[in-house]
ModelCIF file with pLDDT and N, C-alpha, C, O atoms, coordinates in Angstrom:
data_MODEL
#
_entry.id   MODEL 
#
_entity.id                         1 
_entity.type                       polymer 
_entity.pdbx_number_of_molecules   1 
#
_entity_poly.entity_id                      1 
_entity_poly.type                           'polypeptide(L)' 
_entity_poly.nstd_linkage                   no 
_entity_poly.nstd_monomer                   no 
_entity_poly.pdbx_seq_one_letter_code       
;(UNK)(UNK)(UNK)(UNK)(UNK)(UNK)(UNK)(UNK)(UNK)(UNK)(UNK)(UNK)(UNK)(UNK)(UNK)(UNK)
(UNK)(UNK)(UNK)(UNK)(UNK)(UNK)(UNK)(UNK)(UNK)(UNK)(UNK)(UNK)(UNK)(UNK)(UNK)(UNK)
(UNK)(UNK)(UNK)(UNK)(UNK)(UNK)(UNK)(UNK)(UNK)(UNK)(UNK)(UNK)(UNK)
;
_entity_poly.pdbx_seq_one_letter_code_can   XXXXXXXXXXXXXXXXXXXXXXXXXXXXXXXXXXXXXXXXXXXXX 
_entity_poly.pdbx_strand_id                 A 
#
loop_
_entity_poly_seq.entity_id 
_entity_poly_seq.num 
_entity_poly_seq.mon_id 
_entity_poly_seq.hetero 
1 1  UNK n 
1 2  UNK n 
1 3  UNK n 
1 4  UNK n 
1 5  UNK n 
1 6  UNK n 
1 7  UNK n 
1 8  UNK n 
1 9  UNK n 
1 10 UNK n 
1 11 UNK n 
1 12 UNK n 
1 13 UNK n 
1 14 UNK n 
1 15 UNK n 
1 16 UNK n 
1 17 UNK n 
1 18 UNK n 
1 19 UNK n 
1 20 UNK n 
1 21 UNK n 
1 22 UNK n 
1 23 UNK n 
1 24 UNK n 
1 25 UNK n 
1 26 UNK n 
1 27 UNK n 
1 28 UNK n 
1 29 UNK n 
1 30 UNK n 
1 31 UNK n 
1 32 UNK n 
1 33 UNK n 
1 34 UNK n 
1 35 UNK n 
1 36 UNK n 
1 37 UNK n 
1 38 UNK n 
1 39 UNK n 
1 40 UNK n 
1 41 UNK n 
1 42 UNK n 
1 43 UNK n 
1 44 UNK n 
1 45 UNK n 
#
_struct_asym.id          A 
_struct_asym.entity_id   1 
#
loop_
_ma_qa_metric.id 
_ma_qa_metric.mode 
_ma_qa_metric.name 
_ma_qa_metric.software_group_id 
_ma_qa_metric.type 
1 global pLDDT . pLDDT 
2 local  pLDDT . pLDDT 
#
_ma_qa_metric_global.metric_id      1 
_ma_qa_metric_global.metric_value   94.89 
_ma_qa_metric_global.model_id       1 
_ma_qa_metric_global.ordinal_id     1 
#
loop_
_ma_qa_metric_local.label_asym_id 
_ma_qa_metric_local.label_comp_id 
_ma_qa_metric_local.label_seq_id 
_ma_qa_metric_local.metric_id 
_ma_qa_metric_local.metric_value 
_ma_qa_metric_local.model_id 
_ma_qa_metric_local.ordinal_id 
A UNK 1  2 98.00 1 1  
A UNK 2  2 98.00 1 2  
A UNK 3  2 98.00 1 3  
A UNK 4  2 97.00 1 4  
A UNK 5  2 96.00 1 5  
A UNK 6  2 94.00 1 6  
A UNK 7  2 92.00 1 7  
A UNK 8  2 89.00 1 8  
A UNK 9  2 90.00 1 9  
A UNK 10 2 91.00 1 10 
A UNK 11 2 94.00 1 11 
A UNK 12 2 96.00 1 12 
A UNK 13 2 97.00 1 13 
A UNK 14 2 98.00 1 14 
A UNK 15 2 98.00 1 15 
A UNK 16 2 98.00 1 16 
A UNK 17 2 98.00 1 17 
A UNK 18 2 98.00 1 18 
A UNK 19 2 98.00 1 19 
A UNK 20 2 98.00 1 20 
A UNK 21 2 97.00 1 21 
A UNK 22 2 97.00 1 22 
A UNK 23 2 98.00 1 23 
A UNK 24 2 98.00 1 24 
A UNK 25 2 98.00 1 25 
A UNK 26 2 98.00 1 26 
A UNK 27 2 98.00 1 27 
A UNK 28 2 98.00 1 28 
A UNK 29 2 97.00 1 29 
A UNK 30 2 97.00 1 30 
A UNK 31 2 95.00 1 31 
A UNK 32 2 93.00 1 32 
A UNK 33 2 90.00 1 33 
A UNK 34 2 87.00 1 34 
A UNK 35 2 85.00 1 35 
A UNK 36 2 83.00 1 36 
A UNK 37 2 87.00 1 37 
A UNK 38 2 89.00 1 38 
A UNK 39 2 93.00 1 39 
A UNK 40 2 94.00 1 40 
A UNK 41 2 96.00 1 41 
A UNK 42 2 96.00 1 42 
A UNK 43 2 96.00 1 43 
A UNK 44 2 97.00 1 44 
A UNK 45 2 97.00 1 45 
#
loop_
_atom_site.group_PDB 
_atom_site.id 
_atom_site.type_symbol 
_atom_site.label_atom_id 
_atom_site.label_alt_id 
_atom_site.label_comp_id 
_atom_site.label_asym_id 
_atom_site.label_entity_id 
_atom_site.label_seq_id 
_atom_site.pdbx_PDB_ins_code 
_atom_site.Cartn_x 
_atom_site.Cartn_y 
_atom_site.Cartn_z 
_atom_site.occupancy 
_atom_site.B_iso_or_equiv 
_atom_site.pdbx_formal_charge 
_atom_site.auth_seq_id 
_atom_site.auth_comp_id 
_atom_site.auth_asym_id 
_atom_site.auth_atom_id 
_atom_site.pdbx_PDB_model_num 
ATOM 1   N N  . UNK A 1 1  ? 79.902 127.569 50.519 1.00 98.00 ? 1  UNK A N  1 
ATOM 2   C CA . UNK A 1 1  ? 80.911 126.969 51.400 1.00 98.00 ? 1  UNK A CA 1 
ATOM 3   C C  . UNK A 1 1  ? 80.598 125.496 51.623 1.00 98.00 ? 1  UNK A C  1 
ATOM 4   O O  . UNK A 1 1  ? 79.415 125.156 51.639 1.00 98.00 ? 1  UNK A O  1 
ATOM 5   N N  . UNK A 1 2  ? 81.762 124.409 51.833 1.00 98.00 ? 2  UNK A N  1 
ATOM 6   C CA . UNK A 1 2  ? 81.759 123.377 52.476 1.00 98.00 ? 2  UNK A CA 1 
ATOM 7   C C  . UNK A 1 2  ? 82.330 122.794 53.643 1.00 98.00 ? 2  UNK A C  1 
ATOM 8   O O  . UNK A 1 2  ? 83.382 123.235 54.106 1.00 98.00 ? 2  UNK A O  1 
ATOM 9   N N  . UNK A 1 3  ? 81.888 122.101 54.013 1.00 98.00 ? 3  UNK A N  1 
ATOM 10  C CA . UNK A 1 3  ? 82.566 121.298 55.303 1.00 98.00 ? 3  UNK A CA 1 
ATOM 11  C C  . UNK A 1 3  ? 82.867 120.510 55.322 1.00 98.00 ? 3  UNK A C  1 
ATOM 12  O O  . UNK A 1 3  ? 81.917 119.750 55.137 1.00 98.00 ? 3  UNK A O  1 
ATOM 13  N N  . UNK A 1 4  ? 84.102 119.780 55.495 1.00 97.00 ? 4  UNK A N  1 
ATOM 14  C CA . UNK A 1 4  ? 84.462 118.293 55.425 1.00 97.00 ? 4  UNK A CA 1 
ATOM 15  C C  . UNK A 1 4  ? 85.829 118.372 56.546 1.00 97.00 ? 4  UNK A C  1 
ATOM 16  O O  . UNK A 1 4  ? 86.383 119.251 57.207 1.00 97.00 ? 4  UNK A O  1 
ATOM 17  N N  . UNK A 1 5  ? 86.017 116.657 56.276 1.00 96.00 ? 5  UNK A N  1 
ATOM 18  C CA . UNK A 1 5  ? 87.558 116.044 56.740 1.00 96.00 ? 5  UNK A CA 1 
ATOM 19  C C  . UNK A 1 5  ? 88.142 115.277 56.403 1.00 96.00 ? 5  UNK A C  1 
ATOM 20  O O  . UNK A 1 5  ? 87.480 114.443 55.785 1.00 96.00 ? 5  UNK A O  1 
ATOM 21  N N  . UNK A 1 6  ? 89.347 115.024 56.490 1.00 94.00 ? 6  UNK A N  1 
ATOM 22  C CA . UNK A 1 6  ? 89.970 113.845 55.672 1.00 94.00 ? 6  UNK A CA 1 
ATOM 23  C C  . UNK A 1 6  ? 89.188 112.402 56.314 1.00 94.00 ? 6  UNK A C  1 
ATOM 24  O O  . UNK A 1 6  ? 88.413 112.230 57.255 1.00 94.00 ? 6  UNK A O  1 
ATOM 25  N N  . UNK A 1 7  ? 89.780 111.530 55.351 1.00 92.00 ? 7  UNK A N  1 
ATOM 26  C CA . UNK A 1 7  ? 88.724 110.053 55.612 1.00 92.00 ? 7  UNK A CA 1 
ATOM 27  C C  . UNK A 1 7  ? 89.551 109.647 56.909 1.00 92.00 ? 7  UNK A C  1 
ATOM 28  O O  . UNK A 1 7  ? 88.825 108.961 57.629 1.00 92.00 ? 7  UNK A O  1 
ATOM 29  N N  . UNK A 1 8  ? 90.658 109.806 57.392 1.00 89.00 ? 8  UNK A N  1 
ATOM 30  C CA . UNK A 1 8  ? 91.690 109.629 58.533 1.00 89.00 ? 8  UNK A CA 1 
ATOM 31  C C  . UNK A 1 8  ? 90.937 110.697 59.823 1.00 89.00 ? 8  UNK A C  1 
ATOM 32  O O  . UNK A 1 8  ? 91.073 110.568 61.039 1.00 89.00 ? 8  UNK A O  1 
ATOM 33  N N  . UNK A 1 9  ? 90.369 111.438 59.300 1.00 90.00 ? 9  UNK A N  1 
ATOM 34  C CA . UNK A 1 9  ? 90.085 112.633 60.422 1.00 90.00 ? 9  UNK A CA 1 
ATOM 35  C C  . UNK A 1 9  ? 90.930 113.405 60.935 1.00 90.00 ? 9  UNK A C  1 
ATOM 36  O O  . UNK A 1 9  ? 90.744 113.863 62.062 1.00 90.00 ? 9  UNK A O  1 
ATOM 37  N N  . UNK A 1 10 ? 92.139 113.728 60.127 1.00 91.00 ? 10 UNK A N  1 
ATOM 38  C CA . UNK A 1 10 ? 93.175 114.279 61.137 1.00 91.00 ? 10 UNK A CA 1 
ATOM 39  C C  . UNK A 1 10 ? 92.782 116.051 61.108 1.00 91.00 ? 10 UNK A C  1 
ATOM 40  O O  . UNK A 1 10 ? 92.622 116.933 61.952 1.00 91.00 ? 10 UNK A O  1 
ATOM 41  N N  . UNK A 1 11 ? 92.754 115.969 59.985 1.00 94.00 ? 11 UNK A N  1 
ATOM 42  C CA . UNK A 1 11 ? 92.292 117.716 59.184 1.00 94.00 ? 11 UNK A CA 1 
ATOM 43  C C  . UNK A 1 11 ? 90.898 118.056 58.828 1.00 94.00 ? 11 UNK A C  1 
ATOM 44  O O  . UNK A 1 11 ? 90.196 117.221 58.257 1.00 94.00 ? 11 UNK A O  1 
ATOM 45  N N  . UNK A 1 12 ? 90.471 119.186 59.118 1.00 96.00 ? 12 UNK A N  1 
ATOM 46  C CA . UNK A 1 12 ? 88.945 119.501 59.014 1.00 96.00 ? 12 UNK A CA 1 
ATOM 47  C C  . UNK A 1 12 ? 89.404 120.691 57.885 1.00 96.00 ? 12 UNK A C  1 
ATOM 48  O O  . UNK A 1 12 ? 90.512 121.227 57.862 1.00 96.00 ? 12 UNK A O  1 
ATOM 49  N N  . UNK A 1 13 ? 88.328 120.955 56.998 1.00 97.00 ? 13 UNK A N  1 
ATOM 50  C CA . UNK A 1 13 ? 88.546 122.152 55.910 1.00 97.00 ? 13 UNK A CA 1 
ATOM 51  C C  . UNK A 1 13 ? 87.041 122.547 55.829 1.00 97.00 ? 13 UNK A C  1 
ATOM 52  O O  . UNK A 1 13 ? 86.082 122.164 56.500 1.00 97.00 ? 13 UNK A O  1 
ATOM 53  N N  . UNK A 1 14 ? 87.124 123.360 54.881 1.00 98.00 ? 14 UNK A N  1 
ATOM 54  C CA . UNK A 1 14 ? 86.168 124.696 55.088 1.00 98.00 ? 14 UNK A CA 1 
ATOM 55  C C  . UNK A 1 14 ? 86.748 125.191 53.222 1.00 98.00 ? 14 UNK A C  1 
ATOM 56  O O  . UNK A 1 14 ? 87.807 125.743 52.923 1.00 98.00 ? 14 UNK A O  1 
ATOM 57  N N  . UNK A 1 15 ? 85.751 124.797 52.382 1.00 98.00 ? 15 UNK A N  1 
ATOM 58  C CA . UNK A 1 15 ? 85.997 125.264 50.999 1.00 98.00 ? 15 UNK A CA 1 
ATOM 59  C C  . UNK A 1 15 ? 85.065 125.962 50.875 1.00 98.00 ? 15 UNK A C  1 
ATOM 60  O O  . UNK A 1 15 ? 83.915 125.560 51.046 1.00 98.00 ? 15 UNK A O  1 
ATOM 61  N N  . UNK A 1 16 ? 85.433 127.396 50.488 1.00 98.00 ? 16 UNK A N  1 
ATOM 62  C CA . UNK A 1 16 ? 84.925 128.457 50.115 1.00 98.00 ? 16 UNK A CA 1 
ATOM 63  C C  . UNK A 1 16 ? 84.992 128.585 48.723 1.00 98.00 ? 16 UNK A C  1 
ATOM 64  O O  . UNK A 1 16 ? 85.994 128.277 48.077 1.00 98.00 ? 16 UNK A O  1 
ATOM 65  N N  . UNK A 1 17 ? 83.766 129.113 48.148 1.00 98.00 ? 17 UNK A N  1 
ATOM 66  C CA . UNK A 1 17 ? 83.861 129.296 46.808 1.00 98.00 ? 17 UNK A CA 1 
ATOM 67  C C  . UNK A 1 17 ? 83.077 131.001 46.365 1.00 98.00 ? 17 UNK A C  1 
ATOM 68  O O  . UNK A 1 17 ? 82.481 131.638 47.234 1.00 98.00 ? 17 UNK A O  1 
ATOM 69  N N  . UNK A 1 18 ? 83.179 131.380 45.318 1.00 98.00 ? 18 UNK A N  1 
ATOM 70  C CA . UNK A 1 18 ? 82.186 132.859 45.168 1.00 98.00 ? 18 UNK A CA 1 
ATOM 71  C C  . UNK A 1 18 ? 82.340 133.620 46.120 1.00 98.00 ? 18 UNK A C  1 
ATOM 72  O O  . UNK A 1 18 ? 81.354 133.848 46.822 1.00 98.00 ? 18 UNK A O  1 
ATOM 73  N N  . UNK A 1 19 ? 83.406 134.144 46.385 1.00 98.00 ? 19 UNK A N  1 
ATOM 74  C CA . UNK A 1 19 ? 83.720 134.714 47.863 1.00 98.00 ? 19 UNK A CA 1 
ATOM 75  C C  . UNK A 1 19 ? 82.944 136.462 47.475 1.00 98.00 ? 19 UNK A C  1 
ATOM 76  O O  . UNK A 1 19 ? 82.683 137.175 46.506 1.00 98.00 ? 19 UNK A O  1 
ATOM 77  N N  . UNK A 1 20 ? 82.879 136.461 48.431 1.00 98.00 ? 20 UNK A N  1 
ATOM 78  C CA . UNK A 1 20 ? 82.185 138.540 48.696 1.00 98.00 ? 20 UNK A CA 1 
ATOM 79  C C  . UNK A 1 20 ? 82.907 138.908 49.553 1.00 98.00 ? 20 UNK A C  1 
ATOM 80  O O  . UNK A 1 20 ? 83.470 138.252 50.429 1.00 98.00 ? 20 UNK A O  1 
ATOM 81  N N  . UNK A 1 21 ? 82.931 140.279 49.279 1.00 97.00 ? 21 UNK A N  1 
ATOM 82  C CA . UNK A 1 21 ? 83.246 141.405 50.134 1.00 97.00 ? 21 UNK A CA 1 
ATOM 83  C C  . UNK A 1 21 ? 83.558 141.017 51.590 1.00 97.00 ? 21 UNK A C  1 
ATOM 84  O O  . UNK A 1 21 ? 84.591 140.794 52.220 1.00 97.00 ? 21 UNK A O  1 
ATOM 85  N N  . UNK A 1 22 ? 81.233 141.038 52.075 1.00 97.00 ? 22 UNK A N  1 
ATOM 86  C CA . UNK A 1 22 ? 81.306 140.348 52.867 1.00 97.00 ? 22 UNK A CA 1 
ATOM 87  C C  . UNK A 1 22 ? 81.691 139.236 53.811 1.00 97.00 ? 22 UNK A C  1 
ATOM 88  O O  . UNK A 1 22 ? 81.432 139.124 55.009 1.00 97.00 ? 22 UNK A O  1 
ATOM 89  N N  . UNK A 1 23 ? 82.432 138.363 52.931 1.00 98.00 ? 23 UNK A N  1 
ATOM 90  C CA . UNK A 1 23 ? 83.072 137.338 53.731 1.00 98.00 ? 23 UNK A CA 1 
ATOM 91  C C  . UNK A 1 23 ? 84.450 137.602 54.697 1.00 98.00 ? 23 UNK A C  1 
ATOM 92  O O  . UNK A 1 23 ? 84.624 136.980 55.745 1.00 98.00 ? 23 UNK A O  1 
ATOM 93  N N  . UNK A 1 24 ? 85.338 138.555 54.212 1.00 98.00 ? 24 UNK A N  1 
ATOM 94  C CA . UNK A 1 24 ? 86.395 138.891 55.135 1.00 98.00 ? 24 UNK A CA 1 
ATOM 95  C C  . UNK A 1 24 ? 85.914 139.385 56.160 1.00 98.00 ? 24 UNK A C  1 
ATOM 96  O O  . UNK A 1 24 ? 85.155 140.282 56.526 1.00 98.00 ? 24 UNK A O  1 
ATOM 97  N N  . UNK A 1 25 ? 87.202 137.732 56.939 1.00 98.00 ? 25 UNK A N  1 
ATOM 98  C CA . UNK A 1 25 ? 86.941 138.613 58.209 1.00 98.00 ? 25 UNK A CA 1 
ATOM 99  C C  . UNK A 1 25 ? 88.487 137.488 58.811 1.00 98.00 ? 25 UNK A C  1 
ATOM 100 O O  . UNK A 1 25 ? 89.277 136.931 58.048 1.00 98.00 ? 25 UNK A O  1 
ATOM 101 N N  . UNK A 1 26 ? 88.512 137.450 60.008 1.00 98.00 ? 26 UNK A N  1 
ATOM 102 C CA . UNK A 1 26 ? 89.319 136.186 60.347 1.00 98.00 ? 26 UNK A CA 1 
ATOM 103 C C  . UNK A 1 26 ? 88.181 134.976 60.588 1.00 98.00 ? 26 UNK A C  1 
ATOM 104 O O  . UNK A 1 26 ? 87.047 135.183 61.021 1.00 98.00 ? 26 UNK A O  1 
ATOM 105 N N  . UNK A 1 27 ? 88.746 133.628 60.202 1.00 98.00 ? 27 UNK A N  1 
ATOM 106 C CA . UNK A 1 27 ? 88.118 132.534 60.549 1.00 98.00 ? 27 UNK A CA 1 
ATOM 107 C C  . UNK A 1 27 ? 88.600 131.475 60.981 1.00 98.00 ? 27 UNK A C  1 
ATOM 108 O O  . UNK A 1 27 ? 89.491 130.869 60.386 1.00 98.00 ? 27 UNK A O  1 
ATOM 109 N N  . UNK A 1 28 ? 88.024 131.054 62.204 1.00 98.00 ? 28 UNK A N  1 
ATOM 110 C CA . UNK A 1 28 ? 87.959 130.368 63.328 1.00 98.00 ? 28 UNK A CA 1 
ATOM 111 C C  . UNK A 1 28 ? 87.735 128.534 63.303 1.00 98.00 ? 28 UNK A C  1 
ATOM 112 O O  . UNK A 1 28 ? 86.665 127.992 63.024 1.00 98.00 ? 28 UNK A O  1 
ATOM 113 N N  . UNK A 1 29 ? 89.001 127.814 63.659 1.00 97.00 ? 29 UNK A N  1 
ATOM 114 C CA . UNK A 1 29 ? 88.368 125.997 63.307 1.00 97.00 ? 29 UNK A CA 1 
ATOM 115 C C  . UNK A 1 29 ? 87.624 125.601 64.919 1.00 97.00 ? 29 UNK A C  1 
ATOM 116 O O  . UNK A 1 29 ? 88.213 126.156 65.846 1.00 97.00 ? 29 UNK A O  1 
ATOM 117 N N  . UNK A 1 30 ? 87.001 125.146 65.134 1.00 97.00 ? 30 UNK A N  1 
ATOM 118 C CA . UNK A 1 30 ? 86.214 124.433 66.624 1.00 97.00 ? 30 UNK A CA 1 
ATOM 119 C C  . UNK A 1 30 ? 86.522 123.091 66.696 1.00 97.00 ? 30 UNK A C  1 
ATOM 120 O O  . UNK A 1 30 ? 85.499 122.469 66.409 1.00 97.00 ? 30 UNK A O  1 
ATOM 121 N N  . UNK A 1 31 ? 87.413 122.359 66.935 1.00 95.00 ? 31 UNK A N  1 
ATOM 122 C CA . UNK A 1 31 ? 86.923 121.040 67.201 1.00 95.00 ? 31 UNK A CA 1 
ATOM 123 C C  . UNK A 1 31 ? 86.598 120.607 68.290 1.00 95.00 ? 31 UNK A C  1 
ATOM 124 O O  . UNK A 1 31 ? 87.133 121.195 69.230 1.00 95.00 ? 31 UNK A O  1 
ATOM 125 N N  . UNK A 1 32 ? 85.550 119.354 68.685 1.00 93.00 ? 32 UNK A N  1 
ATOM 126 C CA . UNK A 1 32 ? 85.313 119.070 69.695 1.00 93.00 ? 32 UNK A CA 1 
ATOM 127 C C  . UNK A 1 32 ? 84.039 118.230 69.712 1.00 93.00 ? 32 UNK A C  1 
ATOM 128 O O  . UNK A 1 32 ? 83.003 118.263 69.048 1.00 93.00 ? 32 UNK A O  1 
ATOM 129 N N  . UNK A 1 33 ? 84.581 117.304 70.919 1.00 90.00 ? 33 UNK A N  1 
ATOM 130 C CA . UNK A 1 33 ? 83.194 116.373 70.728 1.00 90.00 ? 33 UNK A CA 1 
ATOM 131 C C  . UNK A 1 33 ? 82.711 116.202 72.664 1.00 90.00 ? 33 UNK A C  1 
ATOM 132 O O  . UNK A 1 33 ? 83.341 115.961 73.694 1.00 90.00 ? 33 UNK A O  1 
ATOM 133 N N  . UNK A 1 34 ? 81.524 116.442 72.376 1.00 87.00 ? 34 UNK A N  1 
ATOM 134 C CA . UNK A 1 34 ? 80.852 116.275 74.142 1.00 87.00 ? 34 UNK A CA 1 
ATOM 135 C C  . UNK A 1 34 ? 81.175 115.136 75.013 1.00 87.00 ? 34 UNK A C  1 
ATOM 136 O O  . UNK A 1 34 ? 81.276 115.312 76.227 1.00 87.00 ? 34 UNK A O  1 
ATOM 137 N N  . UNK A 1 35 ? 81.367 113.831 74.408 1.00 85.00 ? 35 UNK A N  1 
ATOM 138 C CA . UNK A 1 35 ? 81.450 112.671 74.961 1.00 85.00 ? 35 UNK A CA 1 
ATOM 139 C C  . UNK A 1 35 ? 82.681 112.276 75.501 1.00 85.00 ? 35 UNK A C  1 
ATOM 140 O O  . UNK A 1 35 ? 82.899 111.818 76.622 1.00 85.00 ? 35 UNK A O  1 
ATOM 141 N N  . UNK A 1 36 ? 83.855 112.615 74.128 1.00 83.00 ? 36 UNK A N  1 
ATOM 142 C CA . UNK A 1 36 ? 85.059 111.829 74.786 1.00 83.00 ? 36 UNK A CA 1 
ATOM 143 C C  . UNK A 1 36 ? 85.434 112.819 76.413 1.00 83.00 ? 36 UNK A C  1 
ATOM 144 O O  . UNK A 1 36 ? 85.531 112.162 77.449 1.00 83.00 ? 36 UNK A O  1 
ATOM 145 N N  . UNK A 1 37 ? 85.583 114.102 76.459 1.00 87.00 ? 37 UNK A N  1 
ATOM 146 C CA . UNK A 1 37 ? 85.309 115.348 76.144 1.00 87.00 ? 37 UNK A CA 1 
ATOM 147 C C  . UNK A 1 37 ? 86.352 115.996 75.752 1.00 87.00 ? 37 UNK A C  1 
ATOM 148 O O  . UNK A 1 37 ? 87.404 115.768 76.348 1.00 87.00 ? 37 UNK A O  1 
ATOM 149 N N  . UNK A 1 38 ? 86.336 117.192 74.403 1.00 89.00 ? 38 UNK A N  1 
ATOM 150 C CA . UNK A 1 38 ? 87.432 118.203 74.001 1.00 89.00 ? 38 UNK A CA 1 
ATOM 151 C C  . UNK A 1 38 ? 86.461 119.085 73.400 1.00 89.00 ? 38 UNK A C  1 
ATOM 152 O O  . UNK A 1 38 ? 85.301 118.878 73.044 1.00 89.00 ? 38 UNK A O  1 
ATOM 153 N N  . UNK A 1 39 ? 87.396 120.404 73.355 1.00 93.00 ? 39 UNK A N  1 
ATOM 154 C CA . UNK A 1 39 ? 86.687 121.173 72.996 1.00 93.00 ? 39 UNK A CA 1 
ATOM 155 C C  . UNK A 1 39 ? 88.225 122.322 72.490 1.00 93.00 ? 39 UNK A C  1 
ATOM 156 O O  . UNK A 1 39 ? 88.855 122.679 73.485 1.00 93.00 ? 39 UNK A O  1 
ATOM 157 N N  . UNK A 1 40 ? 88.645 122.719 71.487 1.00 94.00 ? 40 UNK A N  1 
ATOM 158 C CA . UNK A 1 40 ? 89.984 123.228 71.113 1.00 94.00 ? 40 UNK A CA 1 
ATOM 159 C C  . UNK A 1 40 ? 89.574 123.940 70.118 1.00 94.00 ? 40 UNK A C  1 
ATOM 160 O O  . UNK A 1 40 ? 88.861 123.547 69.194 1.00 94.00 ? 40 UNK A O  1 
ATOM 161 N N  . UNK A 1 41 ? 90.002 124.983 70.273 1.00 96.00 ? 41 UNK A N  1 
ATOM 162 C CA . UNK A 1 41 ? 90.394 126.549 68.963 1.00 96.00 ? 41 UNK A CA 1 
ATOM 163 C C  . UNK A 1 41 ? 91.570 126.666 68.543 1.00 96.00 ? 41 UNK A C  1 
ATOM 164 O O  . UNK A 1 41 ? 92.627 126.285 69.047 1.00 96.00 ? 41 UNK A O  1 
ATOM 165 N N  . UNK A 1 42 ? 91.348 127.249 67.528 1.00 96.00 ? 42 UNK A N  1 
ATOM 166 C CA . UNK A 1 42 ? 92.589 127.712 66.193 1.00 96.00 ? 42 UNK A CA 1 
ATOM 167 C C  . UNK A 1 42 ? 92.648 129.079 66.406 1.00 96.00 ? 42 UNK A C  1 
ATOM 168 O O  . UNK A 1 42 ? 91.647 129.498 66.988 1.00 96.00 ? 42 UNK A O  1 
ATOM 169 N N  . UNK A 1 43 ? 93.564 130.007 66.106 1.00 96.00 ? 43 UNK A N  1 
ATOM 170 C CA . UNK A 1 43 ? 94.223 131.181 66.931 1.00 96.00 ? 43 UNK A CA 1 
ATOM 171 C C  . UNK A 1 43 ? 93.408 132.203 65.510 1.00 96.00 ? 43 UNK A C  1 
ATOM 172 O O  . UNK A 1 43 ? 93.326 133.431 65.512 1.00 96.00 ? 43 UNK A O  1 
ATOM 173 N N  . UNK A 1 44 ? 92.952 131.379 64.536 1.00 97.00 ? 44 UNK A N  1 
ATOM 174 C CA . UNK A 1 44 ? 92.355 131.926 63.242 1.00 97.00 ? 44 UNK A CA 1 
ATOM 175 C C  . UNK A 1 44 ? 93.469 132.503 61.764 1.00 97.00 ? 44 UNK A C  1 
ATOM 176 O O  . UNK A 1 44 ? 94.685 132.680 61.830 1.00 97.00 ? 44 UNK A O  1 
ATOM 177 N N  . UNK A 1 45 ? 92.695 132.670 60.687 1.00 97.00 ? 45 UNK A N  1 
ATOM 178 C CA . UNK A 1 45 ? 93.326 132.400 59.641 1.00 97.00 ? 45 UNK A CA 1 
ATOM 179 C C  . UNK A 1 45 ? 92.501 133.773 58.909 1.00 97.00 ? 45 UNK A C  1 
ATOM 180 O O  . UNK A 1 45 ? 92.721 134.071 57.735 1.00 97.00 ? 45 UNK A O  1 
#
């Protein structure tokens, strides 16, 4: 798996590759940063 975002920051992704069995499940985005402060969930995918 990877983690990234666009160079704009608008979109965060999550590239999965060699997937297993194991990997299903639903999955969850987090964004959020301590300082400005936010903290927001995705309803999952």
């Amino acid at each position: 798996f990877t983690i990234s975002r666009d160079n704009a920051r608008t979109t965060a992704y999550l590239e999965m590759k060699n997937l297993k069995p194991e990997d299903t499940a639903v999955y969850y985005c987090n964004l959020w940063d301590s300082r400005i402060p936010y903290d927001y969930w995705g309803q999952g995918t």
